[in-house]
Protein backbone atom coordinates (compact mmCIF):
# COMPACT_ATOMS: atom_id res chain seq x y z
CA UNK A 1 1.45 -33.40 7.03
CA UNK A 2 1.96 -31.04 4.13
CA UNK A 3 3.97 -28.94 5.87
CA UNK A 4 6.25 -31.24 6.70
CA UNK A 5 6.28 -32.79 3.16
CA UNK A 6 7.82 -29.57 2.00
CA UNK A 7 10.61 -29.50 5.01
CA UNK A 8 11.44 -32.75 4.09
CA UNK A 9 11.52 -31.71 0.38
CA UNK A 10 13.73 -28.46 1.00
CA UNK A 11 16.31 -30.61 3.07
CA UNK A 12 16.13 -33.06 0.73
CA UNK A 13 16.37 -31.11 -2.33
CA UNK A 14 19.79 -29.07 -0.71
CA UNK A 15 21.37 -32.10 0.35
CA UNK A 16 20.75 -33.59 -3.36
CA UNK A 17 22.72 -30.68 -4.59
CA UNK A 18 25.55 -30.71 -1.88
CA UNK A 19 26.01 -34.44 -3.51
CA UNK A 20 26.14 -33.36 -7.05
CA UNK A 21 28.60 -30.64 -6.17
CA UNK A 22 30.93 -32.78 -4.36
CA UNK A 23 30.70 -35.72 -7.22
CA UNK A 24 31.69 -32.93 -9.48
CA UNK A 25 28.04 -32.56 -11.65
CA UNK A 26 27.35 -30.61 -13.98
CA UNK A 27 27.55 -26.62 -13.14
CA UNK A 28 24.33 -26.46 -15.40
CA UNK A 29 22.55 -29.62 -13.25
CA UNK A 30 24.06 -27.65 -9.93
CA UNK A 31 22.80 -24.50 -10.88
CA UNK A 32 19.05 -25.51 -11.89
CA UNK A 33 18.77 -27.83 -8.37
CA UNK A 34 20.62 -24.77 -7.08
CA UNK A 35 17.44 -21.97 -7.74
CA UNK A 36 14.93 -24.97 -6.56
CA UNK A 37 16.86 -25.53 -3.42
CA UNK A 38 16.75 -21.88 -2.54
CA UNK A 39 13.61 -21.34 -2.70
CA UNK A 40 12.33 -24.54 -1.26
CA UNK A 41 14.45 -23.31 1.64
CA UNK A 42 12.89 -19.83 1.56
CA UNK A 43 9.49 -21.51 1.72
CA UNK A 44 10.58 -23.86 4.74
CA UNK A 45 11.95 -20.32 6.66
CA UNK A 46 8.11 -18.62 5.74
CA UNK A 47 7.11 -21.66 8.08
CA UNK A 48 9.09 -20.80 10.65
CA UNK A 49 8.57 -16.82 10.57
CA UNK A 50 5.44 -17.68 11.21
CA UNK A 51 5.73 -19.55 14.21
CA UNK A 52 8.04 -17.26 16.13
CA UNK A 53 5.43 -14.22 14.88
CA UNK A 54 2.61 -16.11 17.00
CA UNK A 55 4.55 -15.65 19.98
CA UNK A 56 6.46 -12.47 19.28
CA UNK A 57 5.98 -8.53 17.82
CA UNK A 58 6.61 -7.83 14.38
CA UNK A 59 9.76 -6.10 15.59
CA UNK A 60 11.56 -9.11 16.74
CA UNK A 61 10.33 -11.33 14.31
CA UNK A 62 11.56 -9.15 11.41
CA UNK A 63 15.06 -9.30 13.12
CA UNK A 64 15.27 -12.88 13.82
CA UNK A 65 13.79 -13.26 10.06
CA UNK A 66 16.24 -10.81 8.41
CA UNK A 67 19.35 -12.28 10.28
CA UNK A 68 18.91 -15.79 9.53
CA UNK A 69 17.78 -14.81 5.55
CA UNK A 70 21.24 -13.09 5.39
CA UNK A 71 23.15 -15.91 6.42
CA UNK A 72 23.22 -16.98 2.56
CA UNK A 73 25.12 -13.12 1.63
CA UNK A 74 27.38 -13.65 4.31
CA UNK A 75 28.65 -16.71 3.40
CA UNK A 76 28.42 -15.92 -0.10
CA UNK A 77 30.93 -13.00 0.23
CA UNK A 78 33.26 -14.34 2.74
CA UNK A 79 33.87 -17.62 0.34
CA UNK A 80 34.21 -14.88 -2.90
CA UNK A 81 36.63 -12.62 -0.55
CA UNK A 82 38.50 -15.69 0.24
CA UNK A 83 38.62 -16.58 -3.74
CA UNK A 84 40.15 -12.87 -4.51
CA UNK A 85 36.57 -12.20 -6.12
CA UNK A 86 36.61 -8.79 -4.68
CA UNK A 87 34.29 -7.33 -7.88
CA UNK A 88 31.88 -9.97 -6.65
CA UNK A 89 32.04 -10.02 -3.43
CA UNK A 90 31.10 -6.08 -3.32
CA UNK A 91 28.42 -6.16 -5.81
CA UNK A 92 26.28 -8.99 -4.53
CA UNK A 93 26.64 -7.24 -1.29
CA UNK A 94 25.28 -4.17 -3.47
CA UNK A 95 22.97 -5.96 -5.33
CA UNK A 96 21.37 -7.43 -2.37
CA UNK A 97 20.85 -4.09 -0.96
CA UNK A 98 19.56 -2.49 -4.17
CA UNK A 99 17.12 -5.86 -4.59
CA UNK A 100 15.77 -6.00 -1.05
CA UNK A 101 15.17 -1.93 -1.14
CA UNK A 102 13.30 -1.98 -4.90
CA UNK A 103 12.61 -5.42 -6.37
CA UNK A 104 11.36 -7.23 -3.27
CA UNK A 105 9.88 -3.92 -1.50
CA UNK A 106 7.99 -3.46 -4.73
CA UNK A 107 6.88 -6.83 -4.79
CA UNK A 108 5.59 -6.71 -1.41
CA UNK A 109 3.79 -3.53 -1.65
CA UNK A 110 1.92 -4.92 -5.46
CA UNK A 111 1.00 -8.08 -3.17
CA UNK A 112 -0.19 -6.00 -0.13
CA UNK A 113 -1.92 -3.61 -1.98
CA UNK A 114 -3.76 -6.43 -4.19
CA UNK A 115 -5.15 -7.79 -1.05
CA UNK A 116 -6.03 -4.92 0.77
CA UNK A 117 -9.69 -4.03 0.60
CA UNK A 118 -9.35 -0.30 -0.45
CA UNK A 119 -5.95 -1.10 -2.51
CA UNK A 120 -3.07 0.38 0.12
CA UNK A 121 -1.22 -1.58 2.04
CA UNK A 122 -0.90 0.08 5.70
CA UNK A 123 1.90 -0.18 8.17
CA UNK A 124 3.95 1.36 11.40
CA UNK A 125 5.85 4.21 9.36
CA UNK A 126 8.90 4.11 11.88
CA UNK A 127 10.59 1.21 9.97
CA UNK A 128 10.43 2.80 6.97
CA UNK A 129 11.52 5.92 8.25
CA UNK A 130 14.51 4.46 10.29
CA UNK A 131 15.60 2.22 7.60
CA UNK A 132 16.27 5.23 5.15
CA UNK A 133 18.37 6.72 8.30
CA UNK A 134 20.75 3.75 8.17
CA UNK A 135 20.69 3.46 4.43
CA UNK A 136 21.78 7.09 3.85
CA UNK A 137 24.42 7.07 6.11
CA UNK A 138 26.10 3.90 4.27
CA UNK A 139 25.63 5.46 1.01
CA UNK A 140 26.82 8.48 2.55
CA UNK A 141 30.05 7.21 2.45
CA UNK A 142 29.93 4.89 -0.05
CA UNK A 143 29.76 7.99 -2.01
CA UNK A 144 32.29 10.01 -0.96
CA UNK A 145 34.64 7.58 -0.91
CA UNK A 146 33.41 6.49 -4.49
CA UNK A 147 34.33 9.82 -5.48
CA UNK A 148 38.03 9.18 -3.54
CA UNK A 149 38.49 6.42 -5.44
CA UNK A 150 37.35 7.46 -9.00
CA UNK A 151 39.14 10.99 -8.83
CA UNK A 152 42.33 9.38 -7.87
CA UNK A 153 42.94 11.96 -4.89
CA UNK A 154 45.30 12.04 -1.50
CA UNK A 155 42.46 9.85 0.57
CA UNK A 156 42.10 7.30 -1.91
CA UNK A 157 45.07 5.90 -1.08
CA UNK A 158 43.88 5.09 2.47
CA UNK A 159 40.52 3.80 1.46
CA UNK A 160 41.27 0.74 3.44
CA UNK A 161 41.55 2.70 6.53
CA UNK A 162 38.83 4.82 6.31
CA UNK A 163 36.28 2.36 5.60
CA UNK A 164 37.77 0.50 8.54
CA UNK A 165 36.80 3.13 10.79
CA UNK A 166 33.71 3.79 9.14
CA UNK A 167 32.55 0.10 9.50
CA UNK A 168 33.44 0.40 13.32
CA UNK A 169 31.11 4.10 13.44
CA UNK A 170 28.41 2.63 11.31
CA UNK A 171 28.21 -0.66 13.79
CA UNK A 172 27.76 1.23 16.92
CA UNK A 173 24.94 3.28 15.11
CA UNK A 174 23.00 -0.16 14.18
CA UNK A 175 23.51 -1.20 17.36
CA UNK A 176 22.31 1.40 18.85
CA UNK A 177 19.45 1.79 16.49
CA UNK A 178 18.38 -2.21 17.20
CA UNK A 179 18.51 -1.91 20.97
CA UNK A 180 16.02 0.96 20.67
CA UNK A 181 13.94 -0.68 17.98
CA UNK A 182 13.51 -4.03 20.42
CA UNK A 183 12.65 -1.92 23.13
CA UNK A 184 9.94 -0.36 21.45
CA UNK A 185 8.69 -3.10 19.83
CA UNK A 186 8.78 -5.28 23.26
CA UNK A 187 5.22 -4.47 24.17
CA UNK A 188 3.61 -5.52 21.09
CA UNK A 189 0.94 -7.43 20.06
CA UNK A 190 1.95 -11.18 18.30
CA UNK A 191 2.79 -10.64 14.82
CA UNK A 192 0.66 -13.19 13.37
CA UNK A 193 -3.25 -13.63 15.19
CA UNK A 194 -4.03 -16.86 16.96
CA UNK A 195 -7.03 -17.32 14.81
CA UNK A 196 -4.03 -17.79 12.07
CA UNK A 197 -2.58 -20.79 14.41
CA UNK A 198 1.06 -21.26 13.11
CA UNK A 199 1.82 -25.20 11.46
CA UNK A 200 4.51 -25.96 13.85
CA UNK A 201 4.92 -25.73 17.61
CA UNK A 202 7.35 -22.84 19.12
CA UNK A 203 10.46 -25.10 19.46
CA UNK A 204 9.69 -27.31 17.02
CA UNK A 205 9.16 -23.74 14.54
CA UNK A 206 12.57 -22.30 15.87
CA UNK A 207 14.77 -25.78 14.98
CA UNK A 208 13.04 -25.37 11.60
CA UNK A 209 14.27 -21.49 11.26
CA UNK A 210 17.53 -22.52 12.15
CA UNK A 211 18.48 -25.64 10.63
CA UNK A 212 16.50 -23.98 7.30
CA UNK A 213 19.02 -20.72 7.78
CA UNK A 214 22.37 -22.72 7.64
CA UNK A 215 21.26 -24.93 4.96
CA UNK A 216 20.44 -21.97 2.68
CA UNK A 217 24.01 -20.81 3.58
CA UNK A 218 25.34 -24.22 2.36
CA UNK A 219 23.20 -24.45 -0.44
CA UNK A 220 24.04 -20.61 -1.31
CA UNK A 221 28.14 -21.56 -1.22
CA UNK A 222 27.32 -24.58 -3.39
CA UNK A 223 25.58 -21.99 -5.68
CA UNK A 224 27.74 -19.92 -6.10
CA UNK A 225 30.44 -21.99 -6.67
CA UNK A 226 28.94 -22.96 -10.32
CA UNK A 227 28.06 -19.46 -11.38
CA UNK A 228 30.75 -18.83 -13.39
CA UNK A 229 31.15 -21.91 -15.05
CA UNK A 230 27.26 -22.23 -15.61
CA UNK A 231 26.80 -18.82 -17.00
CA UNK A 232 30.21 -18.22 -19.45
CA UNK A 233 28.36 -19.17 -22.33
CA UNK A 234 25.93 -16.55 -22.05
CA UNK A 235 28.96 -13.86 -21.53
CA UNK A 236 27.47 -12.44 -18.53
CA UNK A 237 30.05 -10.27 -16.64
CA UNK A 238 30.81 -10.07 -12.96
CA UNK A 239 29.00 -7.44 -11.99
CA UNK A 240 26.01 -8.31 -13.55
CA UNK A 241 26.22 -11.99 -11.74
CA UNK A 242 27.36 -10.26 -8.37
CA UNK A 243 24.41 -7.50 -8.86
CA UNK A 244 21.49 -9.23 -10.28
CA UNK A 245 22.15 -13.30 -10.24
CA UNK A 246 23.86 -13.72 -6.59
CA UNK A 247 22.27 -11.14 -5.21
CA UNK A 248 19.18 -12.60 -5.84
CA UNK A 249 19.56 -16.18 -5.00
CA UNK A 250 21.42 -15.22 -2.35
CA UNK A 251 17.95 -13.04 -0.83
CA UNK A 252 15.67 -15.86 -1.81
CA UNK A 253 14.86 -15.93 1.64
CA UNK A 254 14.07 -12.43 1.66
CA UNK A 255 12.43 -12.52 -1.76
CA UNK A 256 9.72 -15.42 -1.25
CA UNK A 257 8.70 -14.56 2.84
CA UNK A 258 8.16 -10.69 2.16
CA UNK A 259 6.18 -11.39 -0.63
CA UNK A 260 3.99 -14.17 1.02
CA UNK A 261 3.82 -12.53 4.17
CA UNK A 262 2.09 -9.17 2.59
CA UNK A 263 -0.36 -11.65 0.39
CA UNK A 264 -1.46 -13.06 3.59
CA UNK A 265 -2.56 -9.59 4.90
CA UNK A 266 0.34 -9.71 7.71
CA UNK A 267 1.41 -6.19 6.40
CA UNK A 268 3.58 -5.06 9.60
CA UNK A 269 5.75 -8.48 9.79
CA UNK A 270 5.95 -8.72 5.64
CA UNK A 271 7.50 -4.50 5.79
CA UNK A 272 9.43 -5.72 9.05
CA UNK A 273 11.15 -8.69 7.40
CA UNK A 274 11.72 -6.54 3.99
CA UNK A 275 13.15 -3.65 5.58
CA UNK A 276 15.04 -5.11 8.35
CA UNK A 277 16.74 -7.19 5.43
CA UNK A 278 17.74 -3.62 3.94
CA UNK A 279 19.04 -2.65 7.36
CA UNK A 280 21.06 -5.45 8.42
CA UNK A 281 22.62 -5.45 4.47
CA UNK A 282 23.67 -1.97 4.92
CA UNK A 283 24.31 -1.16 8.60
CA UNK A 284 25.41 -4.47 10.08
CA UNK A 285 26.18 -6.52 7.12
CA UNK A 286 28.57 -4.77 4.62
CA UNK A 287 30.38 -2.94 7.58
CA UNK A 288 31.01 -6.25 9.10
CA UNK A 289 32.66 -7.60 6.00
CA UNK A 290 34.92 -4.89 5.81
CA UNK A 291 36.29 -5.65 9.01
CA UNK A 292 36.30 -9.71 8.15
CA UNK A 293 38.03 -8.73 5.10
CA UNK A 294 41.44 -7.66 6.48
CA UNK A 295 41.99 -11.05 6.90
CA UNK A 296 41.96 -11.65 3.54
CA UNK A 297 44.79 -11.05 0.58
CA UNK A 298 41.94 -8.61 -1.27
CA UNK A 299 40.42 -5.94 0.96
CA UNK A 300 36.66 -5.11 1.12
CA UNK A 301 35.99 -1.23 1.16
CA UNK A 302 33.30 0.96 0.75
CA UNK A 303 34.45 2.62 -2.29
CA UNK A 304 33.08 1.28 -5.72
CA UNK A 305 35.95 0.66 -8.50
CA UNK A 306 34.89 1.68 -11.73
CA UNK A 307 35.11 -1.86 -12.54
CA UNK A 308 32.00 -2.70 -10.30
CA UNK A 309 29.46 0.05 -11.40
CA UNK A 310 31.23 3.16 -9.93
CA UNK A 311 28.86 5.84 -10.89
CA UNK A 312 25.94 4.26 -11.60
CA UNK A 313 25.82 1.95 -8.48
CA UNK A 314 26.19 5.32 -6.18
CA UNK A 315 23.25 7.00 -8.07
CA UNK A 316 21.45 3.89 -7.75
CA UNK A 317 21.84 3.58 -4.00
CA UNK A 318 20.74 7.03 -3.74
CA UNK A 319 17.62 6.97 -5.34
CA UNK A 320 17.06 3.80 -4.14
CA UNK A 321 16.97 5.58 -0.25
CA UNK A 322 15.27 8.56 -1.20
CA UNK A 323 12.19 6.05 -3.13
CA UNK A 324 11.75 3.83 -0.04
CA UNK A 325 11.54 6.70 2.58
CA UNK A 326 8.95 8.29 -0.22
CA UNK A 327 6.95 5.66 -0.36
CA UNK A 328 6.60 4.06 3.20
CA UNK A 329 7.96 7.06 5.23
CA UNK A 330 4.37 7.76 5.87
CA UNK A 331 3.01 4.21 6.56
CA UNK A 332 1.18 2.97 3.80
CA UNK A 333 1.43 2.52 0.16
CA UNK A 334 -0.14 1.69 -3.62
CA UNK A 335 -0.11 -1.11 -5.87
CA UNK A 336 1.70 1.66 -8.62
CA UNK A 337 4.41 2.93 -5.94
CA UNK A 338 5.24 -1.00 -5.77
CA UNK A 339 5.23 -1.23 -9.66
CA UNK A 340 7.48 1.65 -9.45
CA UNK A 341 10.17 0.21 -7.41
CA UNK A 342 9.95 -3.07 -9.90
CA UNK A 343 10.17 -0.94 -12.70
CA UNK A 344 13.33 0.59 -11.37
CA UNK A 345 14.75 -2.67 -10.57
CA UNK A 346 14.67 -3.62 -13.80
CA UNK A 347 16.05 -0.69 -15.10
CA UNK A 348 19.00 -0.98 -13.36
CA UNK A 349 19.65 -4.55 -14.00
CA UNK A 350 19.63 -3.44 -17.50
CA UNK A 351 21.59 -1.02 -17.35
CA UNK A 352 24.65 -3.13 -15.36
CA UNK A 353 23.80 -5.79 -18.05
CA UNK A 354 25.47 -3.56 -20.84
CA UNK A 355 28.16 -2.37 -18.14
């Protein structure tokens, strides 16, 4: 009955703020019911992760988890695209990257590790270790083309081109890459133990996941529509909202499951859902939106304009692959390794704060 209480509160609490935007509210009433909505919603889709993990592998769950928690991001940059918000369009793609890979990694890991009896938090390494393959390549040319871009040269001037073709190369790569990761993960035990029977029944669980996915997309357009408005008085610039704010309301999803999922001991789906998130934001996700993007007036490219971070968004993609493959490439991990990621979270938003 509880469970259901809190569906029925999540719809509720989204449709409430789907009302007050379309009766023209408040942007500081829409942005408040806004945060609550999305992670009411987030809660609702930790009910149904679970119910498709006591019938499926970590591996599959992770996917199905990930694609329907990055429903929000994709809407959210399509409807900024469409507004000619390229600066923050590309940096809550960024920052939803950088937050999945180091603020709600970390977060997971302090959780995991907490619970764990000996204080490290155990797991397949070939997630880990495949993630960072994906990631690198991305920022692979995210950087060079950074470095196009910023130095002005010959290839800059085709940067729409060549991220067009590198969105098409990077695609086939995560495709491949997913087929192989299903395959192997096919055979696997349920992610979640029958003595840990799941609140919902299969179907019942799966209309959940799905009606909970679209609504955080609605909810997440709603959002994001009042961001500006609700946060001009605080002079908070673009990038900052695209990098830190959106990024993170827009991963709520993301942000509340990994976290719950690793407090509940359920270490393989919590690093599943986490890193397939990073995955899908780098390999599938962004690449995607390029290509969506030449439909629009303002072109989405993997080079970063000065004006978005430039420099220190490169660096920080960088280190940001080279930490996670550190700490999980070898399948477990400390309570300090997760402070560490936090730690350089928050460094980071600082730093874009003063940007």
């Amino acid at each position: 009955m509880r469970t259901w209480i809190g569906i029925g509160c999540a719809f509720g609490v989204a449709a409430f703020l789907g009302a007050l935007h379309y009766a023209g509210a408040s942007a500081v009433l829409q942005f408040g019911v806004g945060i609550v909505a999305l992670a009411l919603l987030a809660w609702t889709v930790g009910v149904g992760t679970e119910t498709v993990g006591a019938r499926f592998g970590p591996a599959t769950t992770g996917v199905l988890q990930s694609t329907l928690g990055n429903l929000p991001e994709l809407f959210i940059v399509i409807f900024a695209l469409r507004a000619g918000e390229i600066v923050v369009a590309q940096t809550s793609i960024l920052g939803s990257l950088l937050a999945n890979a180091l603020l709600v990694l970390g977060l997971g890991i302090l959780a995991g590790a907490w619970r764990a009896e000996d204080g490290v938090m155990r797991f397949h390494p070939r997630l880990p270790n495949d993630t960072t393959m994906l990631l690198m390549l991305v920022v692979f040319l995210i950087a060079i083309l950074s470095t196009s871009v910023t130095t002005g040269d010959t290839a800059s001037a085709h940067a729409v081109a060549i991220s067009s073709i590198g969105a098409v190369l990077i695609l086939l790569v995560y495709a491949a890459w997913l087929a192989s990761y299903l395959r192997a993960g096919a055979g696997q035990e349920p992610a979640i133990e029958e003595h840990h029977a799941p609140p919902l029944g299969f179907g019942v669980g799966l209309g959940v996941l799905a009606l909970a996915g679209i609504a955080a997309a609605f909810t997440s357009e709603w959002f994001v529509s009042v961001i500006d408005p609700a946060v001009e008085e605080l002079r908070i610039s673009k990038a900052f909202t695209g990098l830190v704010i959106v990024a993170i309301a827009g991963n709520a999803v993301e942000n509340v499951v990994g976290i719950q999922l690793a407090w509940k001991r359920r270490f393989d789906l919590a690093i599943s859902v986490v890193k397939n998130s990073v995955a899908q934001i780098a390999a599938f996700l962004y690449p995607a939106l390029v290509l969506v993007s030449l439909l629009f007036a303002e072109r989405l490219t993997f080079g970063i304009p000065t004006g978005a971070g430039g420099l220190v968004l490169v660096v920080a993609l960088v280190f940001a692959a080279l930490a996670i493959w550190q700490i999980t490439g070898d399948g477990e991990a400390t309570g300090y390794e997760g402070l560490a990621l936090v730690a350089t979270y928050a460094v980071l938003a600082t730093v874009v704060w003063f940007e």
